[in-house]
PDB file of N, CA and C in Angstrom:
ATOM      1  N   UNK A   1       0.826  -1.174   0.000  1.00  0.00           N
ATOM      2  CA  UNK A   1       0.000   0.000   0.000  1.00  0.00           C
ATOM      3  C   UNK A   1       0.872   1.241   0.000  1.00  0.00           C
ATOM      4  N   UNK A   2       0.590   1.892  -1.131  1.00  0.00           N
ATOM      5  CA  UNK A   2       1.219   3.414  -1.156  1.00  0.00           C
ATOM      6  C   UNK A   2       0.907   4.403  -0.051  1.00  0.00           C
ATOM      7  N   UNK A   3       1.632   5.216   0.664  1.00  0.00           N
ATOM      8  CA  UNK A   3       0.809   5.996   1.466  1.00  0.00           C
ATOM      9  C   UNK A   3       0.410   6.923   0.630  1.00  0.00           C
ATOM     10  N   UNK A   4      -1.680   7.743   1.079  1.00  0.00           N
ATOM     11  CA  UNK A   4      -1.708   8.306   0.148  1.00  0.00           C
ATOM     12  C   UNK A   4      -2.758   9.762   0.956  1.00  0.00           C
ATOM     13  N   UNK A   5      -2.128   9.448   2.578  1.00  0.00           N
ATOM     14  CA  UNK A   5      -2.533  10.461   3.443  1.00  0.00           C
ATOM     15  C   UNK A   5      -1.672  11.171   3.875  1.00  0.00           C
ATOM     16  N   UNK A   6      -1.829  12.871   3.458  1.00  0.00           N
ATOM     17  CA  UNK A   6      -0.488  13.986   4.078  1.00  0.00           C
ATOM     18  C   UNK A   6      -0.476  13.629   5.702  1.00  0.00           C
ATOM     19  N   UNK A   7       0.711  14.639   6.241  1.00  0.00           N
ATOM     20  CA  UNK A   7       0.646  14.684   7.560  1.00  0.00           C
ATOM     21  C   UNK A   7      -0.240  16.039   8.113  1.00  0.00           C
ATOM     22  N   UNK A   8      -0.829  16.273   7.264  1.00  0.00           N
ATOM     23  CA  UNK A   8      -1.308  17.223   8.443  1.00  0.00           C
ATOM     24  C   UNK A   8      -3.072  16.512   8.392  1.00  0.00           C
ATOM     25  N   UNK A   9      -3.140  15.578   7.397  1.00  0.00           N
ATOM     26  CA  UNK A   9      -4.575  14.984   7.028  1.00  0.00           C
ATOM     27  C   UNK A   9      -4.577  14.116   8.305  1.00  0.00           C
ATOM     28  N   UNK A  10      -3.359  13.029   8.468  1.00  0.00           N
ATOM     29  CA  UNK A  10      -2.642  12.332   9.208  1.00  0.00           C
ATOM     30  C   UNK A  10      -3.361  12.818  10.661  1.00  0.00           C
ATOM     31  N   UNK A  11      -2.906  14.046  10.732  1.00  0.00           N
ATOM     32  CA  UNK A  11      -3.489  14.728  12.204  1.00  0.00           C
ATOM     33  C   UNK A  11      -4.345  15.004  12.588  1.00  0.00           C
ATOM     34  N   UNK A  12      -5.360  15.308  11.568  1.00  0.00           N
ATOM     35  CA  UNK A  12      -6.657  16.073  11.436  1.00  0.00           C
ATOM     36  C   UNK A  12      -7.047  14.163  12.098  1.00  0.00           C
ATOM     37  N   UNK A  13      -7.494  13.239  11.444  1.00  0.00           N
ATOM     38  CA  UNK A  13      -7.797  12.530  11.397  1.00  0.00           C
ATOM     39  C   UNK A  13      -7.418  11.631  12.692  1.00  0.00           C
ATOM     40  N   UNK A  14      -6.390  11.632  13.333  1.00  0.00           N
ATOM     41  CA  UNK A  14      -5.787  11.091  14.941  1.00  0.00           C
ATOM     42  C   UNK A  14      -6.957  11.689  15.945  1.00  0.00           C
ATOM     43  N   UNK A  15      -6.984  13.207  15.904  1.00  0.00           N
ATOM     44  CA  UNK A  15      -7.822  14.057  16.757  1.00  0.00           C
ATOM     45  C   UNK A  15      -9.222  13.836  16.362  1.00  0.00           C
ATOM     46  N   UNK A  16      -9.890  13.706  15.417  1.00  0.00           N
ATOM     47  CA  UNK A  16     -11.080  13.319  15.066  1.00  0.00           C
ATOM     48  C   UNK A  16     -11.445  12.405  15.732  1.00  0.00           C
ATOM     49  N   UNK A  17     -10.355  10.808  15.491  1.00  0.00           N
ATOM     50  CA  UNK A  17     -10.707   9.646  15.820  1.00  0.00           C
ATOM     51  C   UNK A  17     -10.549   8.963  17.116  1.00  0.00           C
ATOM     52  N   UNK A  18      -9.991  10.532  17.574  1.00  0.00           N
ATOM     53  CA  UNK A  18      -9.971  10.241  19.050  1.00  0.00           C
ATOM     54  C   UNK A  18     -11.127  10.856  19.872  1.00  0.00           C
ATOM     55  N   UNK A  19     -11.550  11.663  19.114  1.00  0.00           N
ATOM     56  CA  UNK A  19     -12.588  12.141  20.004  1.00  0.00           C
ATOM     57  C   UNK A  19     -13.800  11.777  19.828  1.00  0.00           C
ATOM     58  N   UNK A  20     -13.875  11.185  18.361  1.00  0.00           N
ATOM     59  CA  UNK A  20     -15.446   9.956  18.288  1.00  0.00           C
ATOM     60  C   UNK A  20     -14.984   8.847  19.162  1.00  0.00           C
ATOM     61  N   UNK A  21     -14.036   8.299  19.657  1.00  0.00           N
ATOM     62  CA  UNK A  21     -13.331   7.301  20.177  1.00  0.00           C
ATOM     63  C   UNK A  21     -13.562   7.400  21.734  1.00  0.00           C
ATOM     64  N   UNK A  22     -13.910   8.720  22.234  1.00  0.00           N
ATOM     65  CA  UNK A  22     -13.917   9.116  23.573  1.00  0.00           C
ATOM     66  C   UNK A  22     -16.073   9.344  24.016  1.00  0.00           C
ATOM     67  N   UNK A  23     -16.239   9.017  22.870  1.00  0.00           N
ATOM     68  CA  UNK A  23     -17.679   9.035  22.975  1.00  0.00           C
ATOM     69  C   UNK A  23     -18.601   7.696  23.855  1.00  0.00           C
ATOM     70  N   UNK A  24     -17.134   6.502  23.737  1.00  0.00           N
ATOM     71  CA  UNK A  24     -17.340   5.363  23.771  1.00  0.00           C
ATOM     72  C   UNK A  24     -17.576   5.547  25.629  1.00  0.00           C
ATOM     73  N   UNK A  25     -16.595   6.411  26.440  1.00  0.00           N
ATOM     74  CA  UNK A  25     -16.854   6.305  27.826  1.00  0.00           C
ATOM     75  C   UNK A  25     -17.195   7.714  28.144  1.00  0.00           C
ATOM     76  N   UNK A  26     -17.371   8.859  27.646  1.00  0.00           N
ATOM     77  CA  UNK A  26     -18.484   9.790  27.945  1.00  0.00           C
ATOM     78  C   UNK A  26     -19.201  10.259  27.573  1.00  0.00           C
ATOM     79  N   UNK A  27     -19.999  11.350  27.236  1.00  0.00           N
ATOM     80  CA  UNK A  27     -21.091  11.411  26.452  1.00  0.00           C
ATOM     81  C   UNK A  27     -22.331  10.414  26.396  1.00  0.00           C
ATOM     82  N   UNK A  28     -23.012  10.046  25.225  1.00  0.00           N
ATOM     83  CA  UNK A  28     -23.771   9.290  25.503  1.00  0.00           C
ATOM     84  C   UNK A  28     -23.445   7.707  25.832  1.00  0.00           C
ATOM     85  N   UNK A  29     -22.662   7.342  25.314  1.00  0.00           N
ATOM     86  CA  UNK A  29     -21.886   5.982  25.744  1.00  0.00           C
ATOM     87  C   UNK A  29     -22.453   4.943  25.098  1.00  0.00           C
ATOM     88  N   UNK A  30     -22.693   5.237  23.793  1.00  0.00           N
ATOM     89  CA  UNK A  30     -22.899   4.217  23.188  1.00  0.00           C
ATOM     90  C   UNK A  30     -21.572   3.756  22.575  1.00  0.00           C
ATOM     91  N   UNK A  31     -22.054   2.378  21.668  1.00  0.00           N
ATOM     92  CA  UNK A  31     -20.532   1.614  21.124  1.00  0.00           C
ATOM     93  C   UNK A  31     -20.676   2.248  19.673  1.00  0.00           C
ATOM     94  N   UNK A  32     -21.623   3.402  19.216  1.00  0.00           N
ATOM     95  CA  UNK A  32     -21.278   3.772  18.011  1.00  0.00           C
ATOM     96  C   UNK A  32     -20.112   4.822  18.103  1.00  0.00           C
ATOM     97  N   UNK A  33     -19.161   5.205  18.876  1.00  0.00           N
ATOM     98  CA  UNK A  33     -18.259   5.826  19.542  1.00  0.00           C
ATOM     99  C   UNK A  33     -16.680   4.775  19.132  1.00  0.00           C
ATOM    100  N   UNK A  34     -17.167   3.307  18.307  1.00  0.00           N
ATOM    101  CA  UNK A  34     -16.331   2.668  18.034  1.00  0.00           C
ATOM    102  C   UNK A  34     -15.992   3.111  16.901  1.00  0.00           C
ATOM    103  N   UNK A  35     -16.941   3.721  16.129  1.00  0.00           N
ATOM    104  CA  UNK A  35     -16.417   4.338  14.495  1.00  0.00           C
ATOM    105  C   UNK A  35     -15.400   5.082  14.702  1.00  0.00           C
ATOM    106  N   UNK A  36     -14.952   5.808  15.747  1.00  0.00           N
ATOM    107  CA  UNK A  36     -13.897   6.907  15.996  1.00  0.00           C
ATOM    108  C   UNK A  36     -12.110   5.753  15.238  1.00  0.00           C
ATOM    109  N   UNK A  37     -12.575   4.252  15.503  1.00  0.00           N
ATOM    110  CA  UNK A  37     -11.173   3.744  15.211  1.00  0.00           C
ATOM    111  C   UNK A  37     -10.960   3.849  13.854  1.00  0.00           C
ATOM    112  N   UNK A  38     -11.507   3.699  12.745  1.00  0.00           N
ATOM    113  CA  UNK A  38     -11.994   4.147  10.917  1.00  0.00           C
ATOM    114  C   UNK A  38     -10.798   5.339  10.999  1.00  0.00           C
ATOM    115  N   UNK A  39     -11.230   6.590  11.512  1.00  0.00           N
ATOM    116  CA  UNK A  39      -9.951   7.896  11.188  1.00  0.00           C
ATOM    117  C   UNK A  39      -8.426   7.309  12.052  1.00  0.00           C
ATOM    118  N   UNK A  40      -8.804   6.970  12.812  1.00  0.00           N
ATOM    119  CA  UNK A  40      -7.541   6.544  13.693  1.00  0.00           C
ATOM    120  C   UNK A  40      -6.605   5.676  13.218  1.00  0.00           C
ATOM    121  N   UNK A  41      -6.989   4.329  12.503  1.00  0.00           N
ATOM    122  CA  UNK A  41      -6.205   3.374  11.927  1.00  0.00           C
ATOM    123  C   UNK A  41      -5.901   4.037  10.594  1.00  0.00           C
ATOM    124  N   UNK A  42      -6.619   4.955  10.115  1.00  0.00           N
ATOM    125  CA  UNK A  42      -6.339   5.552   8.540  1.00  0.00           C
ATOM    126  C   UNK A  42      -4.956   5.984   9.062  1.00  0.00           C
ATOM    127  N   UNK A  43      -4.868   7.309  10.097  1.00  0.00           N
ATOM    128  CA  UNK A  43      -4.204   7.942  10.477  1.00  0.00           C
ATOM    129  C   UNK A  43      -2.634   7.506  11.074  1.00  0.00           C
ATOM    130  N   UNK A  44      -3.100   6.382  11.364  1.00  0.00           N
ATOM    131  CA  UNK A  44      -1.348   5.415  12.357  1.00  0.00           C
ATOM    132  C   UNK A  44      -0.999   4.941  10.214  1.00  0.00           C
ATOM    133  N   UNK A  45      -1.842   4.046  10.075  1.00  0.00           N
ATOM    134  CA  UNK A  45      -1.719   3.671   8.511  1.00  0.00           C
ATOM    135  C   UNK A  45      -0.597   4.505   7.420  1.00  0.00           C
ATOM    136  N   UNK A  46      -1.830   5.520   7.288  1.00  0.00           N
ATOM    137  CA  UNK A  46      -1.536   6.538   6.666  1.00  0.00           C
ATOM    138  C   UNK A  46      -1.714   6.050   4.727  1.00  0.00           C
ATOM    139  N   UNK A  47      -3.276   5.599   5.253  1.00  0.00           N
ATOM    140  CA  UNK A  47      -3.421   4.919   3.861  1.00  0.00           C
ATOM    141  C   UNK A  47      -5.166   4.730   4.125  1.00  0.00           C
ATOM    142  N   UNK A  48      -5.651   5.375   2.875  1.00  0.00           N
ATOM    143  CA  UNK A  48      -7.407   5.502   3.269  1.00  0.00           C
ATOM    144  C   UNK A  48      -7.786   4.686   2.069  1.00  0.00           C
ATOM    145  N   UNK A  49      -8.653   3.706   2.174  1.00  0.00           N
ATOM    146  CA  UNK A  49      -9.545   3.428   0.912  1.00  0.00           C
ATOM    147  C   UNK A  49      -9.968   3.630   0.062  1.00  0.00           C
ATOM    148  N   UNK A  50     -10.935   4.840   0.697  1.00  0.00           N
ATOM    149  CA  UNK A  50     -11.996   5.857  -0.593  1.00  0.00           C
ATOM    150  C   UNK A  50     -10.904   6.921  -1.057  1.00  0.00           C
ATOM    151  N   UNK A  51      -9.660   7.304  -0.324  1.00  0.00           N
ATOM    152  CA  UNK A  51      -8.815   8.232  -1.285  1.00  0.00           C
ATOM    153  C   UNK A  51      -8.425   7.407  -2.579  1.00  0.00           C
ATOM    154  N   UNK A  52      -7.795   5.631  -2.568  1.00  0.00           N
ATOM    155  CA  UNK A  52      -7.165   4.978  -3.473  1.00  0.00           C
ATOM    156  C   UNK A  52      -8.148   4.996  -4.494  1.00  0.00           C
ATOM    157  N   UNK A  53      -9.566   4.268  -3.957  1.00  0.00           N
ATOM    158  CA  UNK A  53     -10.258   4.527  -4.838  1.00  0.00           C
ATOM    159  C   UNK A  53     -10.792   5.952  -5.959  1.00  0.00           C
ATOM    160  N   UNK A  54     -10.635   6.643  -5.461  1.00  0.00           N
ATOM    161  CA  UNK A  54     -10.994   8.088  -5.957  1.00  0.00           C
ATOM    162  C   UNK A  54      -9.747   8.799  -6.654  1.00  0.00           C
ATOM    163  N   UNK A  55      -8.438   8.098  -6.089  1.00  0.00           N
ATOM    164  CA  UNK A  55      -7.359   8.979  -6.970  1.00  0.00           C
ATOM    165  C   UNK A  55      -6.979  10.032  -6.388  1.00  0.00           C
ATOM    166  N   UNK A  56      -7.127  10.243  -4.892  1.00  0.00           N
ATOM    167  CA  UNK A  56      -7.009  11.382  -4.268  1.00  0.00           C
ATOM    168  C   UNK A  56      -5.371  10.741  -3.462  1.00  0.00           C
ATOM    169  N   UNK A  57      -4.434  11.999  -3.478  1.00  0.00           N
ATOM    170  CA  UNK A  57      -3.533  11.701  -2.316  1.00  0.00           C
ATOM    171  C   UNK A  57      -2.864  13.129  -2.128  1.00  0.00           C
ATOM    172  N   UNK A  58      -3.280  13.346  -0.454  1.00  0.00           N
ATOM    173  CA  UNK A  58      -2.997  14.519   0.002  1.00  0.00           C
ATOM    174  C   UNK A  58      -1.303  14.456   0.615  1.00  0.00           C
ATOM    175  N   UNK A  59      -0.486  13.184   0.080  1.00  0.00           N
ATOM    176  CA  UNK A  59       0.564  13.332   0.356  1.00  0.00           C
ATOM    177  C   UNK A  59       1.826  14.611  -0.578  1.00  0.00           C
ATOM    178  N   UNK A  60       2.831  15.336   0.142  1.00  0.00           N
ATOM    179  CA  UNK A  60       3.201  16.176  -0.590  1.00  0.00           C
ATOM    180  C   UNK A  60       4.430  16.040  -1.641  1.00  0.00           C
ATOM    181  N   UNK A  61       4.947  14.770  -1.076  1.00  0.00           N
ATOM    182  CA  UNK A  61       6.295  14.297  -1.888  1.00  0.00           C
ATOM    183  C   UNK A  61       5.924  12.577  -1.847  1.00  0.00           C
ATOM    184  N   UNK A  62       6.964  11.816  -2.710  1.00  0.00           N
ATOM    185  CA  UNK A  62       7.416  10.529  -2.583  1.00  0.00           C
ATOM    186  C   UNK A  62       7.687  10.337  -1.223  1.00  0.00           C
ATOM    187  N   UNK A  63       8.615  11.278  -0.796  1.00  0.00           N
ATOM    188  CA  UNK A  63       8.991  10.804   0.400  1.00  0.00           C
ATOM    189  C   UNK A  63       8.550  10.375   1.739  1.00  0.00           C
ATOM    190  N   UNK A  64       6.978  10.604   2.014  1.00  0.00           N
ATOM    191  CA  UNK A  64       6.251  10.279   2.629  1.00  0.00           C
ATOM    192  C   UNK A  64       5.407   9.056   2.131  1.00  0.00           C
ATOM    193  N   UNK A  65       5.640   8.780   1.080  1.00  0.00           N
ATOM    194  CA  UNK A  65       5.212   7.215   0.682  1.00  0.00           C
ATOM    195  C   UNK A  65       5.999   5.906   1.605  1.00  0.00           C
TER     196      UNK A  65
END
């Protein structure tokens, strides 16, 4: 797998998936608070699905491949 997520997407996406992730023990507390792991594993990854599919990559060089 090519990486085909920048680092600052990278980040956006850690903090997102941590805070749908934190839904799981406050807020309402349901287990739909598990979707928060989807941005999170993209984010450790650094490789999204629907970008490969779509042709999208917010990476800025090779070198982050």
């Amino acid at each position: 797998m090519i990486r085909n997520v920048g680092t600052i997407d990278r980040l956006v996406r850690a903090v997102a998936g941590l805070a749908i992730l934190s839904l799981v023990l406050v807020g309402p507390q349901t287990l739909w608070g598990l979707l928060g792991l989807v941005p999170l594993l993209t984010a450790v990854v650094g490789w999204c699905p629907p970008y490969a599919m779509l042709g999208i990559n917010t990476c800025r060089s090779s070198a982050e491949a």
